[in-house]
C-alpha atoms as a PDB file:
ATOM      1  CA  UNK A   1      35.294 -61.218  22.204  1.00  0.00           C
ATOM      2  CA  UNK A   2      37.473 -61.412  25.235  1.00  0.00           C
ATOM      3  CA  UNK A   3      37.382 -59.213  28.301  1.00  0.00           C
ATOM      4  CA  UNK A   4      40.231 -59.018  30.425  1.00  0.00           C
ATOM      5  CA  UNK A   5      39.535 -57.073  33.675  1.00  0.00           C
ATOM      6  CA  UNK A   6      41.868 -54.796  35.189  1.00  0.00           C
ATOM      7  CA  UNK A   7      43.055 -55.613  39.037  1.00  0.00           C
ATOM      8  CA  UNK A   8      40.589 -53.362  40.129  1.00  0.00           C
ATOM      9  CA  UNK A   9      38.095 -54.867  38.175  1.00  0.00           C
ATOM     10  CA  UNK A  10      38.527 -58.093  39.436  1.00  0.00           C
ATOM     11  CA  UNK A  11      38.287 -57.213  43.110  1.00  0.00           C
ATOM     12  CA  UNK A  12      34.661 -55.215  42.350  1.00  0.00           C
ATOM     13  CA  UNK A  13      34.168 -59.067  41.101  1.00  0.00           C
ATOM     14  CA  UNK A  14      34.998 -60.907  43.326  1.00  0.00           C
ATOM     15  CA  UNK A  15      33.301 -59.186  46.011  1.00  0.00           C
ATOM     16  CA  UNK A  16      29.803 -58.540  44.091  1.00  0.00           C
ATOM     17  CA  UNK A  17      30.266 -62.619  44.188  1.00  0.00           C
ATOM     18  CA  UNK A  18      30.439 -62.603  47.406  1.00  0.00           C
ATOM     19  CA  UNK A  19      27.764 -60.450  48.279  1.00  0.00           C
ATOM     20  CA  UNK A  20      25.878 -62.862  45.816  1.00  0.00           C
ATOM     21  CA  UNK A  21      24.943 -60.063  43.231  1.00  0.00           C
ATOM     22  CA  UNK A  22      26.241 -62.291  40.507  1.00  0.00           C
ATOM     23  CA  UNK A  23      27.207 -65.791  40.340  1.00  0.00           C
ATOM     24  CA  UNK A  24      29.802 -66.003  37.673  1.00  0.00           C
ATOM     25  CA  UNK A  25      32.157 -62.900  36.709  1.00  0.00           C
ATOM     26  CA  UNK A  26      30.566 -62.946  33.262  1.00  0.00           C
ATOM     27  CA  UNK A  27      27.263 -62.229  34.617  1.00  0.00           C
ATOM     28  CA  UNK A  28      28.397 -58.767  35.387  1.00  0.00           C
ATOM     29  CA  UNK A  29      28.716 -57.638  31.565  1.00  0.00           C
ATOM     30  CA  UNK A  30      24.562 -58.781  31.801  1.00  0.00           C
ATOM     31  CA  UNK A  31      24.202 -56.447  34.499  1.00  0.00           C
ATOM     32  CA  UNK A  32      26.470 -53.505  33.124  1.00  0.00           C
ATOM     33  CA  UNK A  33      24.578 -54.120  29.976  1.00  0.00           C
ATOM     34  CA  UNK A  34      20.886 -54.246  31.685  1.00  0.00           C
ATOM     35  CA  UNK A  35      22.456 -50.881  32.939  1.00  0.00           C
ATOM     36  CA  UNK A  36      23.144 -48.934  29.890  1.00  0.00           C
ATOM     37  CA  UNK A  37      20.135 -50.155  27.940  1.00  0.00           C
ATOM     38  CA  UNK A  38      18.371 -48.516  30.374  1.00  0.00           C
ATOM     39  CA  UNK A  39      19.926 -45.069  30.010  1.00  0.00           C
ATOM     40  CA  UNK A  40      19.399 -45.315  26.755  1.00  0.00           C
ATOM     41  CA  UNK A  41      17.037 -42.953  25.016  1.00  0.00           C
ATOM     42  CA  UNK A  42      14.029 -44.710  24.031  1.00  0.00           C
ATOM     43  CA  UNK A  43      13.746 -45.444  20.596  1.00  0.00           C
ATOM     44  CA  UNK A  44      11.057 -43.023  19.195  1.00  0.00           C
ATOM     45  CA  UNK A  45       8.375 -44.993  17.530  1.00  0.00           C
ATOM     46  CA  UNK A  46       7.299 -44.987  13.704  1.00  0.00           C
ATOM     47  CA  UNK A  47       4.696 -42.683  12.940  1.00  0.00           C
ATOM     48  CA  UNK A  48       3.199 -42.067   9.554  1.00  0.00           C
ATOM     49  CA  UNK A  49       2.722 -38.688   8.557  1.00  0.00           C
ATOM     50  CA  UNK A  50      -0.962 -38.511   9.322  1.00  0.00           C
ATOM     51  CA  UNK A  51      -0.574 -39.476  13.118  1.00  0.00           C
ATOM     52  CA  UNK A  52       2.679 -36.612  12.830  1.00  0.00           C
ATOM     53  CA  UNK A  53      -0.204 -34.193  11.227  1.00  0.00           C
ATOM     54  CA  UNK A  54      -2.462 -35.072  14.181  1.00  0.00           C
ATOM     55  CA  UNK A  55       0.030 -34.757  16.785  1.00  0.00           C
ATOM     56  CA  UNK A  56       1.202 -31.220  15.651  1.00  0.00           C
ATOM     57  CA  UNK A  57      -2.455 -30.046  15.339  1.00  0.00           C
ATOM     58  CA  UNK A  58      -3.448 -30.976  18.647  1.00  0.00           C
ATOM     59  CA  UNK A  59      -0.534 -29.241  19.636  1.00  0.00           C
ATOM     60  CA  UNK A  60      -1.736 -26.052  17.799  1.00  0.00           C
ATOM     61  CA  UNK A  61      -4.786 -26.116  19.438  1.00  0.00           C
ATOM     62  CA  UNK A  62      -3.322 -27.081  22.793  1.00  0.00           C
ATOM     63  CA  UNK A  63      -2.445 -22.908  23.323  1.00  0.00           C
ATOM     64  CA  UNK A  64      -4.236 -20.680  24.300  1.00  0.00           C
ATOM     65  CA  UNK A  65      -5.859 -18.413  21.354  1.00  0.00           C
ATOM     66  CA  UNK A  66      -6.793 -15.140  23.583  1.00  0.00           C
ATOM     67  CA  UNK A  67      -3.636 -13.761  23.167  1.00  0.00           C
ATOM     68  CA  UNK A  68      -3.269  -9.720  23.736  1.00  0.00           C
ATOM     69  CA  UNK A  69      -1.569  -8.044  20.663  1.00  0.00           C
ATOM     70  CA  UNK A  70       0.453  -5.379  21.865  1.00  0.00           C
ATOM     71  CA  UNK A  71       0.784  -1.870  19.745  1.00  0.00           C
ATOM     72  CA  UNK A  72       3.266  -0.845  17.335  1.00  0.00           C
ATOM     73  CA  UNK A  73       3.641   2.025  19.953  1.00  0.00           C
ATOM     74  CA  UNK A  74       3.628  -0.542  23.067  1.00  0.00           C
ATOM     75  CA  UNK A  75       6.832  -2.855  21.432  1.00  0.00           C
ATOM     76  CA  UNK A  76       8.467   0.590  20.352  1.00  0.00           C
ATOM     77  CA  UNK A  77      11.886   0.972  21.766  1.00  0.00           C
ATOM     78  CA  UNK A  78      10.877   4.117  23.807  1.00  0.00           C
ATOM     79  CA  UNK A  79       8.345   2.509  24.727  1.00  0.00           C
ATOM     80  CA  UNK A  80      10.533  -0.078  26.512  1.00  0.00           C
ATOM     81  CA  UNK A  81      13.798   1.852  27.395  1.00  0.00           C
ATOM     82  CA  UNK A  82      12.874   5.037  27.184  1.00  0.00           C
ATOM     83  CA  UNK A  83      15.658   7.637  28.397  1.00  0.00           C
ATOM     84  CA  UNK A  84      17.857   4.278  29.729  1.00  0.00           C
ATOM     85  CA  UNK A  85      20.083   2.674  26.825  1.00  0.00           C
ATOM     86  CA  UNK A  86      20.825   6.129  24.549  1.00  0.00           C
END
């Protein structure tokens, strides 16, 4: 494949060779590549569906299991609006 930088491109070049932040011009496609791999998501690793199991049951137990129940009477819309929103 062959890259032809724009005029622009080729003064960011030479002067990043100047400043010694690359040697050759082609070492810049290195760095913009070094770049974007790491903005990359991380690949997410294999898992077998036992270590999924295990992950989603510690996540189940990771909450918290004194929860208050409200009434029927408490989540009632009177109950929450009451005269407001008629």
């Amino acid at each position: 494949m062959t890259i032809t930088p724009t005029p622009e491109q080729e003064q960011i070049l030479v002067k990043a060779m100047e400043a010694g932040l690359i040697e050759r011009a082609e070492d810049a496609l290195n760095v913009g590549l070094e770049t974007l791999q790491k903005r990359l998501p991380a690949a997410p690793a294999e898992e077998t569906a036992e270590e999924w199991i295990a992950r989603f049951h510690a996540w189940i137990h990771s909450h918290a299991r004194q929860t208050v129940v409200l009434s029927d009477e408490a989540m009632s819309r009177e109950s929450i609006y009451g005269d407001r929103g008629l």
